[in-house]
Protein backbone atom coordinates (compact mmCIF):
# COMPACT_ATOMS: atom_id res chain seq x y z
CA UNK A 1 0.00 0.00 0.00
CA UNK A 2 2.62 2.58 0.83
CA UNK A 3 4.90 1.13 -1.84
CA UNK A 4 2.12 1.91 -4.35
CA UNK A 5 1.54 5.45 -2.90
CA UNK A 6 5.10 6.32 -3.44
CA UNK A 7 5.12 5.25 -6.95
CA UNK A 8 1.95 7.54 -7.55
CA UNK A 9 3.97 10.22 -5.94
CA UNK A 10 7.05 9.66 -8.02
CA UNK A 11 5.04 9.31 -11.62
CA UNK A 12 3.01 12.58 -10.92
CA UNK A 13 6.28 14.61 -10.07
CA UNK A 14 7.99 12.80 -13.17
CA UNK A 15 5.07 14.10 -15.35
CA UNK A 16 4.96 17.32 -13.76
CA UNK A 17 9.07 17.54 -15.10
CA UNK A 18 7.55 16.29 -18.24
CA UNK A 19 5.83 18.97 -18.53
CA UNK A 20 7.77 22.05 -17.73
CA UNK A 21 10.45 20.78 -20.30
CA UNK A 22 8.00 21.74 -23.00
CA UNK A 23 7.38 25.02 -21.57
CA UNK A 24 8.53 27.40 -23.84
CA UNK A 25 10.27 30.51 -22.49
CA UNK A 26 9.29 34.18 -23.66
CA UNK A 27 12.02 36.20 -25.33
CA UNK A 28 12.72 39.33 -23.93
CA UNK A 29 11.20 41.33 -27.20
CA UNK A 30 7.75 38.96 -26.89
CA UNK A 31 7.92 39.86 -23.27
CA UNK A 32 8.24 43.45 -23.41
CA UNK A 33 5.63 43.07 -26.20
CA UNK A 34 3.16 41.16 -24.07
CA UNK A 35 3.83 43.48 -21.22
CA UNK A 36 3.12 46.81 -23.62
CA UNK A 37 -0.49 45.47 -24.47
CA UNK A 38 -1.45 44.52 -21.37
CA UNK A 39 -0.67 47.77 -19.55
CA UNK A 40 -2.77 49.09 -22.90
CA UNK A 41 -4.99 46.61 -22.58
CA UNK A 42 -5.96 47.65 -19.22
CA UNK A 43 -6.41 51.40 -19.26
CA UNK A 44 -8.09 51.79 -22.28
CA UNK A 45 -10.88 49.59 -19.71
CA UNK A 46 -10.16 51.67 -17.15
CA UNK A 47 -10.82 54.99 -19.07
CA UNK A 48 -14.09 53.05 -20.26
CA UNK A 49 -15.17 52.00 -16.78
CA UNK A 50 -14.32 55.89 -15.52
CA UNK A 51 -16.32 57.53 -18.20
CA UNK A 52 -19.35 54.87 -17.35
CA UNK A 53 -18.93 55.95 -13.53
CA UNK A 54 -19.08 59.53 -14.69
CA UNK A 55 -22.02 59.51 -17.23
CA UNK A 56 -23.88 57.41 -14.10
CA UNK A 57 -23.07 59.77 -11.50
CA UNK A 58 -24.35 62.56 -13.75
CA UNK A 59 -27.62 60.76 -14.81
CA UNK A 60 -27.93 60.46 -11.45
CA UNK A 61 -27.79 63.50 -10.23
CA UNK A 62 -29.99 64.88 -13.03
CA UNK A 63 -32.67 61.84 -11.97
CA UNK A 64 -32.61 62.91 -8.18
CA UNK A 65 -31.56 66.32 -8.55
CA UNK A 66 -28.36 66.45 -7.11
């Protein structure tokens, strides 16, 4: 029984090596590239989500007048 548990142990971490040998590493110009549209990505959506909060607080304050 323990024997057996072992050898689960021991395939899983094999496979788990298995695995990160076909990970495939980023260069740095991908990386920086990745990183660039991201950070682009993400305030573009939070310009979005600001002029949302904006229109609603003015709509709003027109509905209740505020």
């Amino acid at each position: 029984m323990v024997g057996r548990l072992f050898r689960a142990v021991a395939l899983f971490i094999t496979q788990i090596l298995d695995e990160l040998r076909k990970v495939v590493r980023p260069t740095r110009h991908e990386l920086v590239t990745y990183t660039s549209v991201v950070i682009v990505f993400v305030c573009i959506v939070m310009a979005y989500v600001y002029a949302l909060d904006r229109l609603f607080i003015k709509l709003i304050g027109f509905a209740f007048g505020a």
